[in-house]
Each structure stands twice: as C-alpha cells, then as structure tokens.
N, C-alpha and C. Protein backbone atom coordinates (compact mmCIF):
# COMPACT_ATOMS: atom_id res chain seq x y z
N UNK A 1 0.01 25.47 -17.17
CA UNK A 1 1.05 24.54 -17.58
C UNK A 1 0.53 23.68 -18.73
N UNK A 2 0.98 23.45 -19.80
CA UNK A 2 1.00 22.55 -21.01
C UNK A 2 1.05 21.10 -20.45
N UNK A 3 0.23 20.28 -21.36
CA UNK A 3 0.60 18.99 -21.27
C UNK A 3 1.92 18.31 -21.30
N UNK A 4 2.65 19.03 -22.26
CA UNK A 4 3.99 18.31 -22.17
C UNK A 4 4.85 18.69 -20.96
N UNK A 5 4.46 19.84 -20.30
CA UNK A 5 5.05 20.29 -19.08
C UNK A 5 4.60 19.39 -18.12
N UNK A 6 3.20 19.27 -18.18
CA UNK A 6 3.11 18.47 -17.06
C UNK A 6 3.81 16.65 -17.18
N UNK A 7 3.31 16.28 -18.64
CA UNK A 7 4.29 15.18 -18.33
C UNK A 7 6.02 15.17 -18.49
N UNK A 8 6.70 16.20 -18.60
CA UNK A 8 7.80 16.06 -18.10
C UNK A 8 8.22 16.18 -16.68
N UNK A 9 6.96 17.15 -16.06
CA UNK A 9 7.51 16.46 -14.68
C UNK A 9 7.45 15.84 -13.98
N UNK A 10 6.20 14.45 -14.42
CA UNK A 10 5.97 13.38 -13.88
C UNK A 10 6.78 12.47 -13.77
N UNK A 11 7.61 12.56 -15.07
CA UNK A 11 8.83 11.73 -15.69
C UNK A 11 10.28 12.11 -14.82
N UNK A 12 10.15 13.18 -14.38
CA UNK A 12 11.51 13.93 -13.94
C UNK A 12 11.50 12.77 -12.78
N UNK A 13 13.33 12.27 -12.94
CA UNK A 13 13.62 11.37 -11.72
C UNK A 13 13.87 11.53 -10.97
N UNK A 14 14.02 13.45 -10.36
CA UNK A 14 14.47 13.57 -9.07
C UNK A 14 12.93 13.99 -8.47
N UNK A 15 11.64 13.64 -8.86
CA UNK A 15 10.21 14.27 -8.00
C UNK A 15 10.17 12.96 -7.85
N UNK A 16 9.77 13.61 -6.32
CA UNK A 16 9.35 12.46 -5.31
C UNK A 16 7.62 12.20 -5.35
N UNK A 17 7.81 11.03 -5.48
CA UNK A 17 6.88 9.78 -5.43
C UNK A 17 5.90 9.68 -3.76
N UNK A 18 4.79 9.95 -3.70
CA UNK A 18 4.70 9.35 -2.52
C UNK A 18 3.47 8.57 -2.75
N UNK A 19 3.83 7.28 -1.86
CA UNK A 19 2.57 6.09 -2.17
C UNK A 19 1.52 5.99 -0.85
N UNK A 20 0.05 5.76 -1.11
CA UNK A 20 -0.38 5.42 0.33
C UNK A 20 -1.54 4.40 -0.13
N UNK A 21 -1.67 3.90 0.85
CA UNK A 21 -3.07 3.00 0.60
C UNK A 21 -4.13 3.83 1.07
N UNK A 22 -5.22 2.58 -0.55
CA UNK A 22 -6.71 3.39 -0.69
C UNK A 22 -7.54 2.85 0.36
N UNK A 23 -8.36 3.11 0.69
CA UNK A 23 -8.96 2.91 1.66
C UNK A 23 -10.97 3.34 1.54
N UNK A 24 -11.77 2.45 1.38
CA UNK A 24 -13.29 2.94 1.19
C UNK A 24 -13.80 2.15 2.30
N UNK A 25 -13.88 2.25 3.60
CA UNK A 25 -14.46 0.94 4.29
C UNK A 25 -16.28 0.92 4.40
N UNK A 26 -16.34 2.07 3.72
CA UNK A 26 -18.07 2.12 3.55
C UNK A 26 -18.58 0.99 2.51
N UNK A 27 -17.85 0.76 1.69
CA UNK A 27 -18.24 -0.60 0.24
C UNK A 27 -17.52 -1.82 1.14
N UNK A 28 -15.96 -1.59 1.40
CA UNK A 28 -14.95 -2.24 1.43
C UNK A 28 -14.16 -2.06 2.58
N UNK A 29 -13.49 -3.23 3.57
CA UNK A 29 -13.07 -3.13 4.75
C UNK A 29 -11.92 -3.95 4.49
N UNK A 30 -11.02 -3.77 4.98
CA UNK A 30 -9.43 -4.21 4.27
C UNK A 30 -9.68 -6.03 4.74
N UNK A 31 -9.06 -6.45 4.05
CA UNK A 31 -8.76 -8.19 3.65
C UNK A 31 -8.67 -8.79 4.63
N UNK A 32 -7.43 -7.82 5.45
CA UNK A 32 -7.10 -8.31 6.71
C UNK A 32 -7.50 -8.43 8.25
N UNK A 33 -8.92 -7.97 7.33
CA UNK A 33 -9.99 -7.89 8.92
C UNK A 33 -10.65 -9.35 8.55
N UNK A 34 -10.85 -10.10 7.49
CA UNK A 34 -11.62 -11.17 7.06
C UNK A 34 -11.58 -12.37 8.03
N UNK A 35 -12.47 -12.85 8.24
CA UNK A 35 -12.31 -14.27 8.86
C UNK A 35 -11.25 -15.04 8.30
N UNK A 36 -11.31 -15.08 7.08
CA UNK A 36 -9.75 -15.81 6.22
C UNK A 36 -8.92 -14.50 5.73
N UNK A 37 -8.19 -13.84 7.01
CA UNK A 37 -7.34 -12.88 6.01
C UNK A 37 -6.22 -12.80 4.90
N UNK A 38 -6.06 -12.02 4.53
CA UNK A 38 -5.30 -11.48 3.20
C UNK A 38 -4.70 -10.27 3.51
N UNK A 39 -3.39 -10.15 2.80
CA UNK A 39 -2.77 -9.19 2.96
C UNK A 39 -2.72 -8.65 1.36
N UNK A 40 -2.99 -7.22 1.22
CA UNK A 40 -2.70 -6.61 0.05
C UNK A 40 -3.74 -5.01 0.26
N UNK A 41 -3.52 -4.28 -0.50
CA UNK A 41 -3.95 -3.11 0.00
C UNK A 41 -5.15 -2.79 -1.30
N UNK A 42 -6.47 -2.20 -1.22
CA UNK A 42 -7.15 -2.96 -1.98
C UNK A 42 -6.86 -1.54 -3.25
N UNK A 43 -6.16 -0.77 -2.85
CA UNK A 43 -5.56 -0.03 -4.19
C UNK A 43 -4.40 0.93 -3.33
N UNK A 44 -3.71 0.97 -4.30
CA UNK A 44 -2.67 1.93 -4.52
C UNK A 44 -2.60 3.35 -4.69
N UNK A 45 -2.29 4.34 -4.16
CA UNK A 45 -2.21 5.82 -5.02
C UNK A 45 -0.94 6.46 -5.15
N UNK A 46 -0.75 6.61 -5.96
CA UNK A 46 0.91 7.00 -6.17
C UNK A 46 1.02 8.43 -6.69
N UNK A 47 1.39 9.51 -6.07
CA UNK A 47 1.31 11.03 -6.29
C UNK A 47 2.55 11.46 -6.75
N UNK A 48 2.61 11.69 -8.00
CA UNK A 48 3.83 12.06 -9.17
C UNK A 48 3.56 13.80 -9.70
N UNK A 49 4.37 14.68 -8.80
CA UNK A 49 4.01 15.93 -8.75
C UNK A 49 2.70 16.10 -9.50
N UNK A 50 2.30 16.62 -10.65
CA UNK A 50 0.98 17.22 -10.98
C UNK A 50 -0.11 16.18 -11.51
N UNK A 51 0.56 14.82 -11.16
CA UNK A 51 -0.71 13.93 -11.43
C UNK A 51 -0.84 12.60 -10.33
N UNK A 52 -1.74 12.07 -10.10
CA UNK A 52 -1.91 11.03 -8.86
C UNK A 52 -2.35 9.53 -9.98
N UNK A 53 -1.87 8.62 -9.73
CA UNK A 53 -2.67 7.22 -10.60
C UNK A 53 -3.19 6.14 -9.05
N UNK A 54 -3.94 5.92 -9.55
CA UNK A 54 -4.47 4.61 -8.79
C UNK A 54 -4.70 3.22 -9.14
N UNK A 55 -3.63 2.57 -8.52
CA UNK A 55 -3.76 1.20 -8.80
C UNK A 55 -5.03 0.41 -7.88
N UNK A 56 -6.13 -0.06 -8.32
CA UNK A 56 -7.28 -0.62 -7.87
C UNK A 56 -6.76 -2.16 -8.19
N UNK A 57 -7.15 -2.75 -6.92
CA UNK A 57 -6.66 -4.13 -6.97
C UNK A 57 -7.79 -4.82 -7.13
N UNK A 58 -7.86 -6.33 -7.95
CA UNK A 58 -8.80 -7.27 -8.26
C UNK A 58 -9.97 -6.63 -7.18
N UNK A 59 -11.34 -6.72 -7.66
CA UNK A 59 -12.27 -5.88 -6.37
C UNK A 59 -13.44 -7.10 -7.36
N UNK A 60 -14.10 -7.21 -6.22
CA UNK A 60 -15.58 -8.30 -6.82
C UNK A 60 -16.48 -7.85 -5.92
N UNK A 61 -17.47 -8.61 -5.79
CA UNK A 61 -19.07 -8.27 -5.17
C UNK A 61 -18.56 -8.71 -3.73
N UNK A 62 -17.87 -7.96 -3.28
CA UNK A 62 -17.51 -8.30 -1.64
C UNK A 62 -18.68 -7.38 -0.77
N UNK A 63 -18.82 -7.35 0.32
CA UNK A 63 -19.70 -6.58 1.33
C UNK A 63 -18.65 -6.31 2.13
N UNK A 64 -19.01 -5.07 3.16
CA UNK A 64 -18.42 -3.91 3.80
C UNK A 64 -17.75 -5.06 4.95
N UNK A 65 -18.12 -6.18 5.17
CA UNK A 65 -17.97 -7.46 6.24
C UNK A 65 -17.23 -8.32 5.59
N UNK A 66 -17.21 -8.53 4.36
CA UNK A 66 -15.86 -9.42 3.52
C UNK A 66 -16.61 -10.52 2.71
N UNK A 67 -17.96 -10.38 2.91
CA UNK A 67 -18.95 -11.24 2.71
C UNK A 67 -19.29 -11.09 1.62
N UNK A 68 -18.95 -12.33 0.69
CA UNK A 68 -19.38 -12.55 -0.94
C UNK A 68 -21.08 -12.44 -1.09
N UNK A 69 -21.06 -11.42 -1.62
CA UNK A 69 -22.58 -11.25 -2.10
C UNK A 69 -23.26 -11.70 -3.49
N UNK A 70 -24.12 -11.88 -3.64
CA UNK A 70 -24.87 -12.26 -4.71
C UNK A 70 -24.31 -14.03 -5.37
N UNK A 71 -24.30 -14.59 -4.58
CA UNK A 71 -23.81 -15.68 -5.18
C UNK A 71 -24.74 -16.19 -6.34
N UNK A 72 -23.94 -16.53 -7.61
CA UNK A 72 -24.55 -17.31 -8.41
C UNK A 72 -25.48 -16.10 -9.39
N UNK A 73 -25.10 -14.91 -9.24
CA UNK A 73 -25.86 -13.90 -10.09
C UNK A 73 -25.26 -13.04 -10.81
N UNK A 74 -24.71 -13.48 -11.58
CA UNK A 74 -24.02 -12.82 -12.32
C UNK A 74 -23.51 -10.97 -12.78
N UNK A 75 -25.07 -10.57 -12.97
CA UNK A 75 -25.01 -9.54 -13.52
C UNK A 75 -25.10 -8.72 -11.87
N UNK A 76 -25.79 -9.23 -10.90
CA UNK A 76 -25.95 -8.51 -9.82
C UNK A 76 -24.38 -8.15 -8.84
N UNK A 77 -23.87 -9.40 -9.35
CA UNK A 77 -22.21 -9.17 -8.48
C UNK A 77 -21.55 -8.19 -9.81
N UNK A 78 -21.71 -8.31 -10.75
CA UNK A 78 -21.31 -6.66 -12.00
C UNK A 78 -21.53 -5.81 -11.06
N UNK A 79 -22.55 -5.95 -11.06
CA UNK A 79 -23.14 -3.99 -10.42
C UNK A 79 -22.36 -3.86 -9.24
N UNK A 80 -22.56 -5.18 -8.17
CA UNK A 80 -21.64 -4.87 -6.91
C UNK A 80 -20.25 -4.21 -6.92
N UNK A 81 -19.50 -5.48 -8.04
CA UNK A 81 -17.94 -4.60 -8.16
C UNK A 81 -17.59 -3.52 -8.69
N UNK A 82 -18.84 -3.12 -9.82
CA UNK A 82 -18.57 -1.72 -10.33
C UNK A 82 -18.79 -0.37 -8.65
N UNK A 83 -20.28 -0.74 -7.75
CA UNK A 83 -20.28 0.02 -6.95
C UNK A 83 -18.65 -0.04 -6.06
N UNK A 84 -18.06 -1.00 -5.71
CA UNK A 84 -17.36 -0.79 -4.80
C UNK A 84 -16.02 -0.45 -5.73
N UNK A 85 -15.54 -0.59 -7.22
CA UNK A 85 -14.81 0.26 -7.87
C UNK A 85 -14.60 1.67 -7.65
N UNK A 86 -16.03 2.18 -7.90
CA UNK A 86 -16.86 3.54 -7.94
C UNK A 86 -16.45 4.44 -6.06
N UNK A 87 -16.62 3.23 -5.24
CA UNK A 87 -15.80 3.79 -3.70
C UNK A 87 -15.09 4.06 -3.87
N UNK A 88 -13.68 3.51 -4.01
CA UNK A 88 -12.64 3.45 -4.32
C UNK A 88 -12.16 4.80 -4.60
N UNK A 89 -12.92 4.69 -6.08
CA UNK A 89 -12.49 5.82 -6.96
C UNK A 89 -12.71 7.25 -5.62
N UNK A 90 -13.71 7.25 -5.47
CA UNK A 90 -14.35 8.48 -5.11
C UNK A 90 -13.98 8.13 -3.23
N UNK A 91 -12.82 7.83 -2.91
CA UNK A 91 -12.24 7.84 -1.42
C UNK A 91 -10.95 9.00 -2.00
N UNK A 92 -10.43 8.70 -3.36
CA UNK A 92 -9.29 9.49 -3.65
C UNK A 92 -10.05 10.63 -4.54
N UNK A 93 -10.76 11.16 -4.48
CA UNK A 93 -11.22 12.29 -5.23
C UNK A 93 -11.19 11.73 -7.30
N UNK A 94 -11.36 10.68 -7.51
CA UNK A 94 -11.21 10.65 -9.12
C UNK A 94 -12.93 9.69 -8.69
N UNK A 95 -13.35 9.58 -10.46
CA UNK A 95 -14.01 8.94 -11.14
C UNK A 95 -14.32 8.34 -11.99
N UNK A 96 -15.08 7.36 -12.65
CA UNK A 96 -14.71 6.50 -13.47
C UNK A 96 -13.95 7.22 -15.29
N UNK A 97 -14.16 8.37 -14.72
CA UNK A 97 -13.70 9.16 -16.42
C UNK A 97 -11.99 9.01 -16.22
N UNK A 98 -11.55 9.08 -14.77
CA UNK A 98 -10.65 9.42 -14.75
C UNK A 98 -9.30 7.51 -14.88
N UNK A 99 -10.22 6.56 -14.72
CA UNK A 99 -9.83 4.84 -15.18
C UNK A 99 -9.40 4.68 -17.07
N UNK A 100 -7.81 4.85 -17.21
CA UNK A 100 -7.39 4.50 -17.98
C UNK A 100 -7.46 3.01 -19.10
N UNK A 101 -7.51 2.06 -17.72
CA UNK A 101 -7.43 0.47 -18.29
C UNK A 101 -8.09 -0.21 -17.20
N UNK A 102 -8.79 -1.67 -17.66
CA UNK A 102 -9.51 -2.18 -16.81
C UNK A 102 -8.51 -3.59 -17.54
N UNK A 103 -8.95 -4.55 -16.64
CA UNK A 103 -8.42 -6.32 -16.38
C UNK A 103 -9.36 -6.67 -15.89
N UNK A 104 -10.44 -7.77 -16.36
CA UNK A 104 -11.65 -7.88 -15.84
C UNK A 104 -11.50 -9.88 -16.15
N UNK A 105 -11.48 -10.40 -14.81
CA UNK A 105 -11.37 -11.37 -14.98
C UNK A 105 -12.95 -12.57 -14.51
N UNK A 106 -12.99 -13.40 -15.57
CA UNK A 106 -14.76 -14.08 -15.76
C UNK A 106 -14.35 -15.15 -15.26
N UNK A 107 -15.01 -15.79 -14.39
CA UNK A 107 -14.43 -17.41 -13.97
C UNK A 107 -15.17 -18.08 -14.91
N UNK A 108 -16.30 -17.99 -15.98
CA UNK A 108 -16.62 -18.76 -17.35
C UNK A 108 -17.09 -17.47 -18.06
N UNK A 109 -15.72 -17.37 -18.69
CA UNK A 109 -16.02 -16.39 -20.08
C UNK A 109 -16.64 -16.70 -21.27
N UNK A 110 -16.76 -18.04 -21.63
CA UNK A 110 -17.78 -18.38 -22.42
C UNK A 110 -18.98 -18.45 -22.13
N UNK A 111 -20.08 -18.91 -20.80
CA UNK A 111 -21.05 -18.46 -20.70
C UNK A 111 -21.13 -17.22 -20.17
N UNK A 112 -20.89 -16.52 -19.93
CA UNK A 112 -20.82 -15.11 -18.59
C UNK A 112 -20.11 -13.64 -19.75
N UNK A 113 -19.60 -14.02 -20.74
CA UNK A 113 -19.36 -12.99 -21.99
C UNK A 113 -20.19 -12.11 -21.83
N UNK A 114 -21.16 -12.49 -22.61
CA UNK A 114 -22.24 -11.83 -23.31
C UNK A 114 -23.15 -10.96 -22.16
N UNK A 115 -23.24 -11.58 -20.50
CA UNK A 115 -23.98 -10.55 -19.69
C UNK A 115 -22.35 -9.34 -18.99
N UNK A 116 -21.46 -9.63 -19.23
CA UNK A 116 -20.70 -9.14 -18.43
C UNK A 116 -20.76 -7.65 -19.36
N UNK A 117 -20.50 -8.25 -20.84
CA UNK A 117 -20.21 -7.20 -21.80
C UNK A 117 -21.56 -6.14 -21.79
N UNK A 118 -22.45 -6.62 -21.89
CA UNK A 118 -23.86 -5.67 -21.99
C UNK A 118 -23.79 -4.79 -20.68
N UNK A 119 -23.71 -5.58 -19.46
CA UNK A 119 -23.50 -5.08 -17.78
C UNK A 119 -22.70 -3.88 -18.05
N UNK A 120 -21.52 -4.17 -18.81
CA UNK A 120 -20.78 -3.12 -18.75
C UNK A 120 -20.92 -2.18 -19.59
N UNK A 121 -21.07 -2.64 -20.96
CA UNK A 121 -21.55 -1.50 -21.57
C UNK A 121 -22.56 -0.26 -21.03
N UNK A 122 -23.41 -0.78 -20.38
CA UNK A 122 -25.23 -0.40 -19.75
C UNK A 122 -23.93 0.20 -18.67
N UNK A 123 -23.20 0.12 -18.06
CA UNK A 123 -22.38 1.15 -16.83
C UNK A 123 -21.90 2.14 -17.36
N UNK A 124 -20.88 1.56 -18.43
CA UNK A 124 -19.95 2.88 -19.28
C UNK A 124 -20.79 3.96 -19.91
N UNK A 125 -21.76 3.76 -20.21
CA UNK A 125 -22.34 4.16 -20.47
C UNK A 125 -23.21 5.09 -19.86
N UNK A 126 -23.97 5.15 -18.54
CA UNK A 126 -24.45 5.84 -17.37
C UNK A 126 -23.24 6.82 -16.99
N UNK A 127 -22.19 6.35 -16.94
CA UNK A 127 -20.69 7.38 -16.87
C UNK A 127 -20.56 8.44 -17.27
N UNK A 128 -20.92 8.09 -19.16
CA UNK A 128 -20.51 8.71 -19.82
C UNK A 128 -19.39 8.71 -20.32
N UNK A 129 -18.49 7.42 -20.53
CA UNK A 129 -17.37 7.13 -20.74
C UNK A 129 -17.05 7.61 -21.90
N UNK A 130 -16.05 8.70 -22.23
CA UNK A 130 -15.59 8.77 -23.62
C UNK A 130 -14.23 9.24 -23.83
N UNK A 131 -13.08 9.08 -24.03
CA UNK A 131 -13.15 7.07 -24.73
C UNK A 131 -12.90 6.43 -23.22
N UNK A 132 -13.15 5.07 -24.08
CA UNK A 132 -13.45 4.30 -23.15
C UNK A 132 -11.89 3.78 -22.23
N UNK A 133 -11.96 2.85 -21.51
CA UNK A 133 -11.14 2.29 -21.07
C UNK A 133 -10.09 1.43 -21.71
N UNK A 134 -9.00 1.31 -22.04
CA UNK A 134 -8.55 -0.21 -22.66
C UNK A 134 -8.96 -0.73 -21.66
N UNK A 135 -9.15 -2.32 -21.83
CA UNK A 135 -9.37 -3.40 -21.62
C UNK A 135 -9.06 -5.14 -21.79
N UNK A 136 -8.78 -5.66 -21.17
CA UNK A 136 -8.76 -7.01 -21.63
C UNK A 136 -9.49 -7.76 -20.79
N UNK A 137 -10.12 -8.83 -21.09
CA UNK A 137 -10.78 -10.02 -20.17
C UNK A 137 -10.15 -11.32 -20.48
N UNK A 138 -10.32 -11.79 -18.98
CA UNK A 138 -9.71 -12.72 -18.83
C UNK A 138 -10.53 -13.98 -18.67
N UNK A 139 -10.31 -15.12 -18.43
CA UNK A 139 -10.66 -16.43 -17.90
C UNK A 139 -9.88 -16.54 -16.95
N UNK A 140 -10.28 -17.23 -15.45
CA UNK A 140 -9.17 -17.29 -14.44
C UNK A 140 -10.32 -17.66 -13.40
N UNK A 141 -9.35 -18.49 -12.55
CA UNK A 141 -10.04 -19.20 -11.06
C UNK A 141 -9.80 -18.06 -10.50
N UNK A 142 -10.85 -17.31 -9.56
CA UNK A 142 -10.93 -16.34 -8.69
C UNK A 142 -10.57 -17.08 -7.18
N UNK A 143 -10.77 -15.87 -6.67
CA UNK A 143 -10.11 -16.74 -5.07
C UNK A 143 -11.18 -17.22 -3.95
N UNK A 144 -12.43 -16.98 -4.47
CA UNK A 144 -13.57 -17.53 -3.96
C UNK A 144 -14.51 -18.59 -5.14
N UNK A 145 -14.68 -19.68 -4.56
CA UNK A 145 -15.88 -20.18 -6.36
C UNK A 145 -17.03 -19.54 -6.30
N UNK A 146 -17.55 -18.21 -5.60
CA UNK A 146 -19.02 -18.06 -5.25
C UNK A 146 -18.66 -16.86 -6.40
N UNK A 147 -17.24 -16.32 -6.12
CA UNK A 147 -17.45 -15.16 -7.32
C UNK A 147 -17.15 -15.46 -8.83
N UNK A 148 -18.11 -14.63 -9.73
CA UNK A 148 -17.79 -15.27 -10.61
C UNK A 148 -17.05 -14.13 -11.62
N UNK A 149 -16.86 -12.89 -11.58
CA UNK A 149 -16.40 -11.76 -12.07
C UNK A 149 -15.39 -10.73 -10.91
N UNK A 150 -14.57 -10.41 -11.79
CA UNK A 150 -13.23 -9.60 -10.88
C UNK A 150 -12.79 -8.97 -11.39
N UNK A 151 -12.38 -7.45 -11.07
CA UNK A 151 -12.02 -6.22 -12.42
C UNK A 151 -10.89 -5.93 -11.39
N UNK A 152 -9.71 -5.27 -11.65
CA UNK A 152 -8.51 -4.17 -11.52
C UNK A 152 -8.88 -2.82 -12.36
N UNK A 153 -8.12 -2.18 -11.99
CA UNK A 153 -8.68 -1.11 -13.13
C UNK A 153 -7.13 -0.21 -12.53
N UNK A 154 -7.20 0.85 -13.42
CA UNK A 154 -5.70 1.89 -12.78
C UNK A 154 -6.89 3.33 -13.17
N UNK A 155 -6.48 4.13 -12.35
CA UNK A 155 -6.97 5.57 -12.80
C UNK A 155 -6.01 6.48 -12.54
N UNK A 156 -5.76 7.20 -13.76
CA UNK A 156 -4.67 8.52 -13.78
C UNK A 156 -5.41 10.14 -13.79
N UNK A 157 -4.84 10.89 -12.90
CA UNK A 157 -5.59 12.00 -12.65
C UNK A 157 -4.76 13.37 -12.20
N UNK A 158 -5.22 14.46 -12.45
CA UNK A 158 -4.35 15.37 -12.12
C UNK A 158 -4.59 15.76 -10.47
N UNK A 159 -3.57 16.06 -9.99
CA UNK A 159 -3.53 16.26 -8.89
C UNK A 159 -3.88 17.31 -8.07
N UNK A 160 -5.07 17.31 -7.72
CA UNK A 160 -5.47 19.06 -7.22
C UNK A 160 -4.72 19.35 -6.04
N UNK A 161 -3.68 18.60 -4.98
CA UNK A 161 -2.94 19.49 -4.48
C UNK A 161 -1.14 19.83 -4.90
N UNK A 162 -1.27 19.56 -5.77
CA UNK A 162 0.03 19.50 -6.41
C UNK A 162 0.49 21.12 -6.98
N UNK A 163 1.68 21.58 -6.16
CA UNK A 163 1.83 22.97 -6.83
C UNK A 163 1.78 23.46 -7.94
C-alpha cells in the first residue's frame, strides 16, 4: 500500500477509532495509586486502521511508587523522564524514532536551558534521531516543586496488526 493510501484511510470517517490506555508499570504505576491521587491516563493510543499514535502525557522523573526522584538534579531527572518516556513507548511496541513532537516543560528555563538542551541533544542523539522531533519548550509551574523538567511527546506509527 502507498503512502497516500495509507493516509487516506486514516482520514476515512467511517474507520473506526479504537482508544485504550498506555500502561508501563515497570517505570510508571498509574496516578491513581499515589498517596495524592490523580486521575488521567499517563498516555493515550488511538488505532486509526493502518497507523496507531500515542498521546504520552506530561511524564517527569517519577519512580515505579509515584515517588519524585532526583530532587534538585537536573540533568539526572532528564535521563529519568526520558527512561520512563522510552517505557511508555516500548509498552505499545513504538520507539523514540517513531515521536513526532515533544512539549517539554522547564520550571526555570533560563537557568536549566542550556543542561536540558545538551541532555537532550546527548539522548537524540544515542537514538539516532533523524529528523528530529518538532518541539517547543516551555516555562511553567509543574505539579510538584521537586520537579524541575516535564516532556509530553505524541508518537505516530504504523500499525502491525492492522489489515
């Protein structure tokens, strides 16, 4: 099947959609087990006949217990949220090649720039990212003050059980 075949039938409005929540409880254990719970599903997968996308929700240096790790270390809670991104990814069969756009939010983007950007570069890079992700970064109060970095990301992928 051609590309344009396949995206016309992603587009087609009578194929059914089916959504489920992502689920990695080896990185990540849902919100709503937390001592302070939360409701939200920590990604999305939405299966559009011959391709699947994943909506990955805000994810930071959490532990498999809900427990903010690395407080106050910047580059070490990077690596955390990229590993538990990287779950994520790889609970639904995709990988970071397969992450269209990232939203990466810094609780001080003026000091925390310059290690977040290298952090990430030094990841995309181990990947093998080519091309890269769009992107934007943000400034923004996170929902803990211990964290200081928070990414979303979406990944679009073809669907290996899709007829």
């Amino acid at each position: 099947m051609r590309m344009e075949e396949l995206l016309l039938e992603c587009m087609n409005p009578d194929a059914e959609m089916v959504k489920k929540a992502i689920c990695a409880p080896q990185v990540l254990n849902e919100a709503y087990h937390y001592e302070r719970p939360s409701s939200f599903s920590r990604g999305l997968r939405m299966d559009m006949g011959a391709f699947s996308i994943l909506l990955i929700s805000g994810t930071a240096s959490i532990g498999p217990d809900g427990e903010s790790l690395y407080p106050g270390d910047f580059r070490a809670q990077m690596r955390r949220t990229f590993d538990n991104i990287t779950g994520l990814l790889a609970a639904e069969g995709a990988t970071w090649k397969d992450i269209v756009r990232t939203t990466c939010y810094l609780r001080d983007i003026d000091r925390d720039y310059a290690a977040f950007n290298e952090e990430r570069t030094a990841f995309y890079q181990e990947q093998a990212l080519d091309p890269l992700p769009a992107s934007t970064g943000i400034q923004a109060h996170l929902c803990r003050p211990e964290l200081l970095v928070e990414i979303e990301a979406i990944a679009i992928f073809r669907n290996p059980t899709a007829a």
